[in-house]
PDB file of N, CA and C in Angstrom:
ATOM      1  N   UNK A   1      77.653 115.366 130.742  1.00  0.00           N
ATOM      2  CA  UNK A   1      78.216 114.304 129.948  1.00  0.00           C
ATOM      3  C   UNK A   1      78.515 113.113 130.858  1.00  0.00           C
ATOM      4  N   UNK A   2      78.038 112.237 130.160  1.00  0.00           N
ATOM      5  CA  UNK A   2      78.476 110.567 130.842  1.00  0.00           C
ATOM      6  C   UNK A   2      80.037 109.858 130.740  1.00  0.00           C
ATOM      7  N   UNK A   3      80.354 109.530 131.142  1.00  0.00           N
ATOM      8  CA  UNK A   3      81.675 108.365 130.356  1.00  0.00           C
ATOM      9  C   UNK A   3      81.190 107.026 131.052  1.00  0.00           C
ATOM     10  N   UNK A   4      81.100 106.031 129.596  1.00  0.00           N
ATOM     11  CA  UNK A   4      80.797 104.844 129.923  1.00  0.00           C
ATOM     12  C   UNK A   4      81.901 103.851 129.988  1.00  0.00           C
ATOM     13  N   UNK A   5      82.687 103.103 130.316  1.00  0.00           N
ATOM     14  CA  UNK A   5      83.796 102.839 130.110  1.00  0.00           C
ATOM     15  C   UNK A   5      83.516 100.792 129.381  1.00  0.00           C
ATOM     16  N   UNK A   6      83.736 100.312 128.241  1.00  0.00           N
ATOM     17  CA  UNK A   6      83.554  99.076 127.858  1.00  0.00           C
ATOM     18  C   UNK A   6      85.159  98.222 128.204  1.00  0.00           C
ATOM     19  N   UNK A   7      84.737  96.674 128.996  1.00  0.00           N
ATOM     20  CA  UNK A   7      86.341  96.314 129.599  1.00  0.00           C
ATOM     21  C   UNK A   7      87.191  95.754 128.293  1.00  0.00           C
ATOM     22  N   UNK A   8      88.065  95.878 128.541  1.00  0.00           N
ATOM     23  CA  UNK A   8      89.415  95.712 127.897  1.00  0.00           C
ATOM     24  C   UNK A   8      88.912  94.477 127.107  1.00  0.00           C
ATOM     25  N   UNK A   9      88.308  93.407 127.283  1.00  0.00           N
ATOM     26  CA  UNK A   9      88.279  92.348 126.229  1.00  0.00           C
ATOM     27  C   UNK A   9      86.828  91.742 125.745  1.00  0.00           C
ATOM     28  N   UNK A  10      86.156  93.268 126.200  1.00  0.00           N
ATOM     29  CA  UNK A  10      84.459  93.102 125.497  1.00  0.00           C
ATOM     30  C   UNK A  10      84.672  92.563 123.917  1.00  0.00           C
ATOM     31  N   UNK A  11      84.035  91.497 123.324  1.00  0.00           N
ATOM     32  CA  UNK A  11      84.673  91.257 121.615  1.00  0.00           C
ATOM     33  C   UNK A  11      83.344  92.339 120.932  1.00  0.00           C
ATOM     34  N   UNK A  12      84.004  93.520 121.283  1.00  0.00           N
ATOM     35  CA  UNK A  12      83.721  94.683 120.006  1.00  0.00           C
ATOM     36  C   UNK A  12      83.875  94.297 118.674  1.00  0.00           C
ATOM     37  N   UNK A  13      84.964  93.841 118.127  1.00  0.00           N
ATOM     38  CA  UNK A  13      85.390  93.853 117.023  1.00  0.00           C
ATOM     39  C   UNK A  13      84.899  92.309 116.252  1.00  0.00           C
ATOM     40  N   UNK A  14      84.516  91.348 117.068  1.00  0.00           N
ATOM     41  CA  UNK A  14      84.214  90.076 116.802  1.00  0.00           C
ATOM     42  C   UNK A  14      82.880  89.224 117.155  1.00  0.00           C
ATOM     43  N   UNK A  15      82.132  90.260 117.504  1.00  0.00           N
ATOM     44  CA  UNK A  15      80.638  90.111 117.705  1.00  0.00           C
ATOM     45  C   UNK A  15      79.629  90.691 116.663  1.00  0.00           C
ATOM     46  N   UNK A  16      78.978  90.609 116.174  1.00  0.00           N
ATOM     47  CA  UNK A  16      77.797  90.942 114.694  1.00  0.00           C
ATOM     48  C   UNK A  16      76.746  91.591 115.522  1.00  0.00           C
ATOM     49  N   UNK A  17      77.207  92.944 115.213  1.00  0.00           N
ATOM     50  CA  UNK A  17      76.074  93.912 115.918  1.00  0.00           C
ATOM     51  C   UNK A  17      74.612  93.847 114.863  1.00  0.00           C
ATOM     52  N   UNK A  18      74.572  93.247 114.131  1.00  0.00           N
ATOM     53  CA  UNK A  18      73.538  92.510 113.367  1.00  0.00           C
ATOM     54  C   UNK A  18      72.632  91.450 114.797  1.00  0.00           C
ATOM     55  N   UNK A  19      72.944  90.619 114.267  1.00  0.00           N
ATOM     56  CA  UNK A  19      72.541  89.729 115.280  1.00  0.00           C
ATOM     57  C   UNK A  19      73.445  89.105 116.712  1.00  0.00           C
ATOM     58  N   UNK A  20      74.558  89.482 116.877  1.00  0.00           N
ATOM     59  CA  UNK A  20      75.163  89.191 118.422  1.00  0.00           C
ATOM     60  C   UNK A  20      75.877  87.960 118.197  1.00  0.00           C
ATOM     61  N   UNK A  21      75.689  87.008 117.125  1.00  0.00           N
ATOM     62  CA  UNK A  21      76.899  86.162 116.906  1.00  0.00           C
ATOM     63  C   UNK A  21      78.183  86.418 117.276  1.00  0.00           C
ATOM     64  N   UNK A  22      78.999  85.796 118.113  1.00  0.00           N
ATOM     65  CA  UNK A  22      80.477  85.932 118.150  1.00  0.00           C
ATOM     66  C   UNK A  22      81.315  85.091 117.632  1.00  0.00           C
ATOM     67  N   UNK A  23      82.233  85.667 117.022  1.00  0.00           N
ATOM     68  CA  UNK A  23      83.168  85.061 116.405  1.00  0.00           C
ATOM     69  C   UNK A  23      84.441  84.190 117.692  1.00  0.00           C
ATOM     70  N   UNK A  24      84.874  83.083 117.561  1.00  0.00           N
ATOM     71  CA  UNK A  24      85.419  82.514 118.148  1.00  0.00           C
ATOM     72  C   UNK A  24      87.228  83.068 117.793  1.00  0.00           C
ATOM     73  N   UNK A  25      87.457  83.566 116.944  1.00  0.00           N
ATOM     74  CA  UNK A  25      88.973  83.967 116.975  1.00  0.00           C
ATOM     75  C   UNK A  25      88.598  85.147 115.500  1.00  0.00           C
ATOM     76  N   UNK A  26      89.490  86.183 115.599  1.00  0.00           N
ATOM     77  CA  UNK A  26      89.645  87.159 114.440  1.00  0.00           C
ATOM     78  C   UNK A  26      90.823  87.990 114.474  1.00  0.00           C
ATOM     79  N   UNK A  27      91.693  87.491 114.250  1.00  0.00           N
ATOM     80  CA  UNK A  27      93.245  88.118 114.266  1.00  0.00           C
ATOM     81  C   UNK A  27      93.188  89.360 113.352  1.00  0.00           C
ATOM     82  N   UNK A  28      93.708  90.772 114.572  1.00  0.00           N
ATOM     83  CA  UNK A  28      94.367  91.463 114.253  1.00  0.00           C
ATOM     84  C   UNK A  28      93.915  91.816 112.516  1.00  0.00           C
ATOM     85  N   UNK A  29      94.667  90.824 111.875  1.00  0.00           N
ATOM     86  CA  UNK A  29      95.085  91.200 110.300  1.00  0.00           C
ATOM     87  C   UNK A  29      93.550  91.388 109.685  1.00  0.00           C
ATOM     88  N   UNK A  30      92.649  90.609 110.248  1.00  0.00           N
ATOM     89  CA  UNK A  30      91.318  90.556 109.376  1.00  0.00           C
ATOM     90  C   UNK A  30      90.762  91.921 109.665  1.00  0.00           C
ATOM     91  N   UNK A  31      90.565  92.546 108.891  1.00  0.00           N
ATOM     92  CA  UNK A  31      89.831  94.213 108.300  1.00  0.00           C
ATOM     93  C   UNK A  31      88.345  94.040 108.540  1.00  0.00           C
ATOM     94  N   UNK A  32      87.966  92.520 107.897  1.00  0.00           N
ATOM     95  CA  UNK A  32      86.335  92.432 107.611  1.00  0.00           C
ATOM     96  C   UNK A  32      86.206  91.343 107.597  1.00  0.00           C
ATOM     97  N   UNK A  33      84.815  90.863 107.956  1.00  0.00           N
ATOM     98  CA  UNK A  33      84.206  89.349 107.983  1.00  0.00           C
ATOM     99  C   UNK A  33      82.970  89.376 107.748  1.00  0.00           C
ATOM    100  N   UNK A  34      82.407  88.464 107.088  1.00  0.00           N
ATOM    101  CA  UNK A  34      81.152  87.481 107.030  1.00  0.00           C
ATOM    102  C   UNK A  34      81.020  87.277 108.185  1.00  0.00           C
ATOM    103  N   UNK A  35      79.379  87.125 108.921  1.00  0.00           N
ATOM    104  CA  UNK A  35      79.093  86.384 110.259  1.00  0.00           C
ATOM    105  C   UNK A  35      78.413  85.125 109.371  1.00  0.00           C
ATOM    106  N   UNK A  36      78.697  84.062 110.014  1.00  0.00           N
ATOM    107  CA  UNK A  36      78.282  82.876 109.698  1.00  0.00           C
ATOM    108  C   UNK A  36      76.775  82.571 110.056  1.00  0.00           C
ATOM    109  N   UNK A  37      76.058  83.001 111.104  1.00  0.00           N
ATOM    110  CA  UNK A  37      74.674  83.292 111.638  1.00  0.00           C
ATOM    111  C   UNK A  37      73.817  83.921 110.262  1.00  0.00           C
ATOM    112  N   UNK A  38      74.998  85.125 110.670  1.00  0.00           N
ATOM    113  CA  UNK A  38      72.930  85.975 109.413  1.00  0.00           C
ATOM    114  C   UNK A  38      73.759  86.472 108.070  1.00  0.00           C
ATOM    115  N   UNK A  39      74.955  86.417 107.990  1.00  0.00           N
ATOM    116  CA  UNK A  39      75.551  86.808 106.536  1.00  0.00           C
ATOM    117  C   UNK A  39      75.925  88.385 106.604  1.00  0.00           C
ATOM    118  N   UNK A  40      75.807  88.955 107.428  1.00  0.00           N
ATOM    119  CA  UNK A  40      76.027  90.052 107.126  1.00  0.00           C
ATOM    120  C   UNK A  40      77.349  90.656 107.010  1.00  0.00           C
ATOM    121  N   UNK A  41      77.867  91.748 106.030  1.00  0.00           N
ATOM    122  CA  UNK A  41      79.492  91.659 106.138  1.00  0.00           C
ATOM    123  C   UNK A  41      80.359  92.927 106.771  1.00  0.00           C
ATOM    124  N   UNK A  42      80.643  92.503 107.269  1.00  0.00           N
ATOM    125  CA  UNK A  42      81.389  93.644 108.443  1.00  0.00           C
ATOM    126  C   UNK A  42      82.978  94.495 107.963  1.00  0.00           C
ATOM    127  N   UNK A  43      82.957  95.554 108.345  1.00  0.00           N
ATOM    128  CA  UNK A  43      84.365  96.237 108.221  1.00  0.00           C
ATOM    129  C   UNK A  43      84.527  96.130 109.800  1.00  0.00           C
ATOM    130  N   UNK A  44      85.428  96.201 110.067  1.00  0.00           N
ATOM    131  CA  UNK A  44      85.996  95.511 111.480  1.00  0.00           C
ATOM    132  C   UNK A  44      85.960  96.270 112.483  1.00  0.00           C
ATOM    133  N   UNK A  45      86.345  97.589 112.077  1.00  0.00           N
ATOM    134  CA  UNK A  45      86.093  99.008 112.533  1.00  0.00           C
ATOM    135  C   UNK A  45      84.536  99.499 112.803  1.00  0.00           C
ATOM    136  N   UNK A  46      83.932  99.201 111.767  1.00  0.00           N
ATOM    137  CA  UNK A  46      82.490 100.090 112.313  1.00  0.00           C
ATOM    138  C   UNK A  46      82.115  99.092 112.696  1.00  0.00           C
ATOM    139  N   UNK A  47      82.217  97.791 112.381  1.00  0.00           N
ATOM    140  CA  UNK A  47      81.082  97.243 113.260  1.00  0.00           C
ATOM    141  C   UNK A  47      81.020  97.186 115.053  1.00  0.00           C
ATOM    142  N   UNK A  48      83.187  97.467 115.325  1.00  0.00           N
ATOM    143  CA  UNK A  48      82.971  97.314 116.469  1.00  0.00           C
ATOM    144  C   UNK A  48      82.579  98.701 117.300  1.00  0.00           C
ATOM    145  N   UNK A  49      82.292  99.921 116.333  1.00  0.00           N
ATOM    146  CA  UNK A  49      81.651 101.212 116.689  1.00  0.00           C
ATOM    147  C   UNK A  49      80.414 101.215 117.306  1.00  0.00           C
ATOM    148  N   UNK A  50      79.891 100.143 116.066  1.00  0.00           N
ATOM    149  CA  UNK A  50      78.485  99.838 116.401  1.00  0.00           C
ATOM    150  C   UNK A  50      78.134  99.329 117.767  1.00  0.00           C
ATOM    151  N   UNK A  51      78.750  98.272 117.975  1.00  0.00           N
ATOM    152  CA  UNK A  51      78.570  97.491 119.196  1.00  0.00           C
ATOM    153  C   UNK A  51      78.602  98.132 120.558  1.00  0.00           C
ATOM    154  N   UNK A  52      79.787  98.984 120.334  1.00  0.00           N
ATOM    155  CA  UNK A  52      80.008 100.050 121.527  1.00  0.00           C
ATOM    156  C   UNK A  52      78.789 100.740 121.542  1.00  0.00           C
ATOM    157  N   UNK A  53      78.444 101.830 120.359  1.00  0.00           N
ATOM    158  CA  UNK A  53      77.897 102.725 120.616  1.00  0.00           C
ATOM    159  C   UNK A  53      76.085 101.499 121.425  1.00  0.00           C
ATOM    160  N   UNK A  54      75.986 100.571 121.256  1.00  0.00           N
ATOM    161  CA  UNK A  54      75.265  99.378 121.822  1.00  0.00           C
ATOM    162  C   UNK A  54      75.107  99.114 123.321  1.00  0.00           C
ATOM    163  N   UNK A  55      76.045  98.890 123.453  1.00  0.00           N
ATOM    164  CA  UNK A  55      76.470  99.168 125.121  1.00  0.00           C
ATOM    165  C   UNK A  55      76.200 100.254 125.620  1.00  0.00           C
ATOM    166  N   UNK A  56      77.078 101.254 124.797  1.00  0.00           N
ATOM    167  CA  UNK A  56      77.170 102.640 126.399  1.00  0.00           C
ATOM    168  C   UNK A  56      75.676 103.067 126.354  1.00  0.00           C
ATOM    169  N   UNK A  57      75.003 102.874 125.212  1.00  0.00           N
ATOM    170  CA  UNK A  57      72.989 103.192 125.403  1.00  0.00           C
ATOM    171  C   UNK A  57      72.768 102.384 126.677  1.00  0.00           C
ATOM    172  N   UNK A  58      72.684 101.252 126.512  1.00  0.00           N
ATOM    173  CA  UNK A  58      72.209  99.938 127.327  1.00  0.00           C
ATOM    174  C   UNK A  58      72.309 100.460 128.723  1.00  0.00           C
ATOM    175  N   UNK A  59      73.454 100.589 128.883  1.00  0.00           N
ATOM    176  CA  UNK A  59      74.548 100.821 130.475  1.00  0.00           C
ATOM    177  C   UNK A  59      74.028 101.730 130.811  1.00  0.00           C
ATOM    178  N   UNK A  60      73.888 103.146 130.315  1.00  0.00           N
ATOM    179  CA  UNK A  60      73.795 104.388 130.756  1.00  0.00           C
ATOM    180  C   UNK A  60      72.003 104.731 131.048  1.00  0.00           C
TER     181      UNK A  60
END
């Protein structure tokens, strides 16, 4: 088994594992967003699953 470790202020939660758009601010309170790029609509949680699980492939 690997451990990949992603740093403390990678924007997991505010990047569109769709297309890689980042969001410039997403407080806490927001659950879900629209990306303004490709439309796609995010729960805040998986998408930033997604992104991770994105990385530790990449890295490893």
């Amino acid at each position: 088994m690997r451990i990949v470790k992603a740093g403390r202020f990678e924007p997991t939660s505010k990047m569109c594992s769709s297309c890689g758009y980042v969001l410039p601010e997403l407080p806490l309170s927001v659950r879900a967003w629209t990306c303004p790029a490709c439309g796609t609509h995010h729960d805040r949680d998986e998408n930033a699953a997604k992104n991770l699980l994105r990385f530790a492939l990449t890295v490893a």
